[in-house]
Protein backbone atom coordinates (compact mmCIF):
# COMPACT_ATOMS: atom_id res chain seq x y z
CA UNK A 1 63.56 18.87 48.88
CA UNK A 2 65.62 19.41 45.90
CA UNK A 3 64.96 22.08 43.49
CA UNK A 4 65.86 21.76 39.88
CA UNK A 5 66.11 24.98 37.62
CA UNK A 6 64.47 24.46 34.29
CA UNK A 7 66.46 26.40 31.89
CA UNK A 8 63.92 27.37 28.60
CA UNK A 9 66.96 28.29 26.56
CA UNK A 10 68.35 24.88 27.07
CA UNK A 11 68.65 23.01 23.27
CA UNK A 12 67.97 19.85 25.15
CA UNK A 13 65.23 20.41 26.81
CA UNK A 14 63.29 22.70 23.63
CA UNK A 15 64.05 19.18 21.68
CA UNK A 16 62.90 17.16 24.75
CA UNK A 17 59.29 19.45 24.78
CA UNK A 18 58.89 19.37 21.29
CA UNK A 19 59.04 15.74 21.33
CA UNK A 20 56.23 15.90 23.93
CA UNK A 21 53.89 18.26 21.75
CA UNK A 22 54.51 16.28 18.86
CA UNK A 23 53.62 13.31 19.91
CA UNK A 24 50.41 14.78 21.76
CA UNK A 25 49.72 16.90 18.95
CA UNK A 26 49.50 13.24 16.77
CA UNK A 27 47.88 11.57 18.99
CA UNK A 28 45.36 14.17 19.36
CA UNK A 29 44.92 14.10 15.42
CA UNK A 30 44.55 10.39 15.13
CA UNK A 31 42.12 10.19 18.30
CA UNK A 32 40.14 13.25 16.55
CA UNK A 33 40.20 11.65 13.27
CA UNK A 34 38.81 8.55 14.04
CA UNK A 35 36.39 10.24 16.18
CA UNK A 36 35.58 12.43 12.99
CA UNK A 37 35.52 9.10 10.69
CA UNK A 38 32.46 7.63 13.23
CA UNK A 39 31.11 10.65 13.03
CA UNK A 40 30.58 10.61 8.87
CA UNK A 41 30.06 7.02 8.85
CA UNK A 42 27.11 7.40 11.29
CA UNK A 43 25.93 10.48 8.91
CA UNK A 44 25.89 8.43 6.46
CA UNK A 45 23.71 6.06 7.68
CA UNK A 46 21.39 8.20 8.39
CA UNK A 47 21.43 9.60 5.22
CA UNK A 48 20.89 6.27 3.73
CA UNK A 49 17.97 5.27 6.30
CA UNK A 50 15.83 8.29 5.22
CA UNK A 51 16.87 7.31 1.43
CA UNK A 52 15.13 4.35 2.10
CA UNK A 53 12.32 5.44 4.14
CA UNK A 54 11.62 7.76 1.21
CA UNK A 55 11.88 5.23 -1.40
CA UNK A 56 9.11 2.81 0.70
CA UNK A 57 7.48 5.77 0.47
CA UNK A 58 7.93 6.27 -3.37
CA UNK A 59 6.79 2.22 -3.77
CA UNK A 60 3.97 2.44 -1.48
CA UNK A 61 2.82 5.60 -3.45
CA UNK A 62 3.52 3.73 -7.33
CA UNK A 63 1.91 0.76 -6.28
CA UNK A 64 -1.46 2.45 -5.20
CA UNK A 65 -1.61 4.08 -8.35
CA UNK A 66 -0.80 1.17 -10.10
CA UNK A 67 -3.61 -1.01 -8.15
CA UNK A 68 -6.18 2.11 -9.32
CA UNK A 69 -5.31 1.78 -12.51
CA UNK A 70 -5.54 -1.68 -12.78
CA UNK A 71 -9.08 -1.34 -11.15
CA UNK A 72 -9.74 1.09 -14.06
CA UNK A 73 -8.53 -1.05 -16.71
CA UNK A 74 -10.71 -4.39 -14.79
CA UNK A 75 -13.82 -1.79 -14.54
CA UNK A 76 -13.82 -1.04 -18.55
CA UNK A 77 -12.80 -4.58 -19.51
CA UNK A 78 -16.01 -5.55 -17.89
CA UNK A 79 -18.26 -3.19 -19.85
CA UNK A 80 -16.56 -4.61 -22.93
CA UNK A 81 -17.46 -7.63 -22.04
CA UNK A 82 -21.42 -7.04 -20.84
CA UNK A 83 -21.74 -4.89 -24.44
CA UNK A 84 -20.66 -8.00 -25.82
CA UNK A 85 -22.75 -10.08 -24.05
CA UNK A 86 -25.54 -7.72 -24.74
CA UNK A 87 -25.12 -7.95 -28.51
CA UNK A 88 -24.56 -11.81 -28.77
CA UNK A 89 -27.80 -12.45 -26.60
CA UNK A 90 -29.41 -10.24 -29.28
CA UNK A 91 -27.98 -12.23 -32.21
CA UNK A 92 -28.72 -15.45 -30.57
CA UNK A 93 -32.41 -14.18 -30.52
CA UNK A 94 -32.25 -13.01 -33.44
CA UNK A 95 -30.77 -15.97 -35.72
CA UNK A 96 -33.24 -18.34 -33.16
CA UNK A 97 -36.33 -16.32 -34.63
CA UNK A 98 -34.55 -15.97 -38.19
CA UNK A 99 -34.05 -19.42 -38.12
CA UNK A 100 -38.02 -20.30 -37.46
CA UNK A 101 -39.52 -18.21 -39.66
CA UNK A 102 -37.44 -19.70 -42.22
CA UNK A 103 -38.33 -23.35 -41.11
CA UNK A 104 -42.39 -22.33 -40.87
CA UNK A 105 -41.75 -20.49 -44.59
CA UNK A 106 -40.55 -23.58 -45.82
CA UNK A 107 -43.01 -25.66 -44.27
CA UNK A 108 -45.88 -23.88 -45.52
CA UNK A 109 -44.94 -23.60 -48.51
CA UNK A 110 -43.94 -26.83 -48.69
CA UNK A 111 -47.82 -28.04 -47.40
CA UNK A 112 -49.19 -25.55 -49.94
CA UNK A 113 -47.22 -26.92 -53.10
CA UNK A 114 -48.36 -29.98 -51.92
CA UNK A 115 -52.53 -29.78 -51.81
């Protein structure tokens, strides 16, 4: 076998080496990099899955409130609306008897002016 003598000190070989560790040194970087960009990007995502989940959350929660007070404002519109009810039942009775005691006044006196 043949042995070959590395000399350190040797300008060619210190240029040769830190061509080497360059190079890994880069390629390390980029392969880290990228590795560090999948890394955010998947972050991210699941930053903006829980953004959503919470705002389904936020909607589920407005809309329930909204449907109550809906059912509030449904629930008083219809006690408006029996109050009024009430009081033009009352008025209808009340006109239908105002209306014949009127007709029997007249008619009375009408069959006492005439005998």
């Amino acid at each position: 076998m043949v042995k070959m003598e590395i000399d350190l000190q040797d300008p060619e070989f210190r240029k040769l080496l830190e061509e080497l560790v360059s190079q890994a040194v880069a390629r390390f970087v980029a392969e880290n990099e990228l590795r560090a960009r999948e890394i955010s990007l998947v972050e991210r995502l699941i930053r903006v899955e829980e953004e959503l989940k919470a705002l389904r959350e936020i909607m589920y929660e407005y809309m329930k409130l909204t449907d109550k007070r809906f059912e509030a404002m449904e629930q008083a519109n219809q006690q408006r609306f029996e109050a009024i009810e009430k009081r033009l039942s009352f008025l209808q009775w009340f006109m239908g008897f105002g209306f014949t005691f009127i007709a029997s006044l007249i008619g009375i006196t009408t069959y006492l002016l005439a005998h």
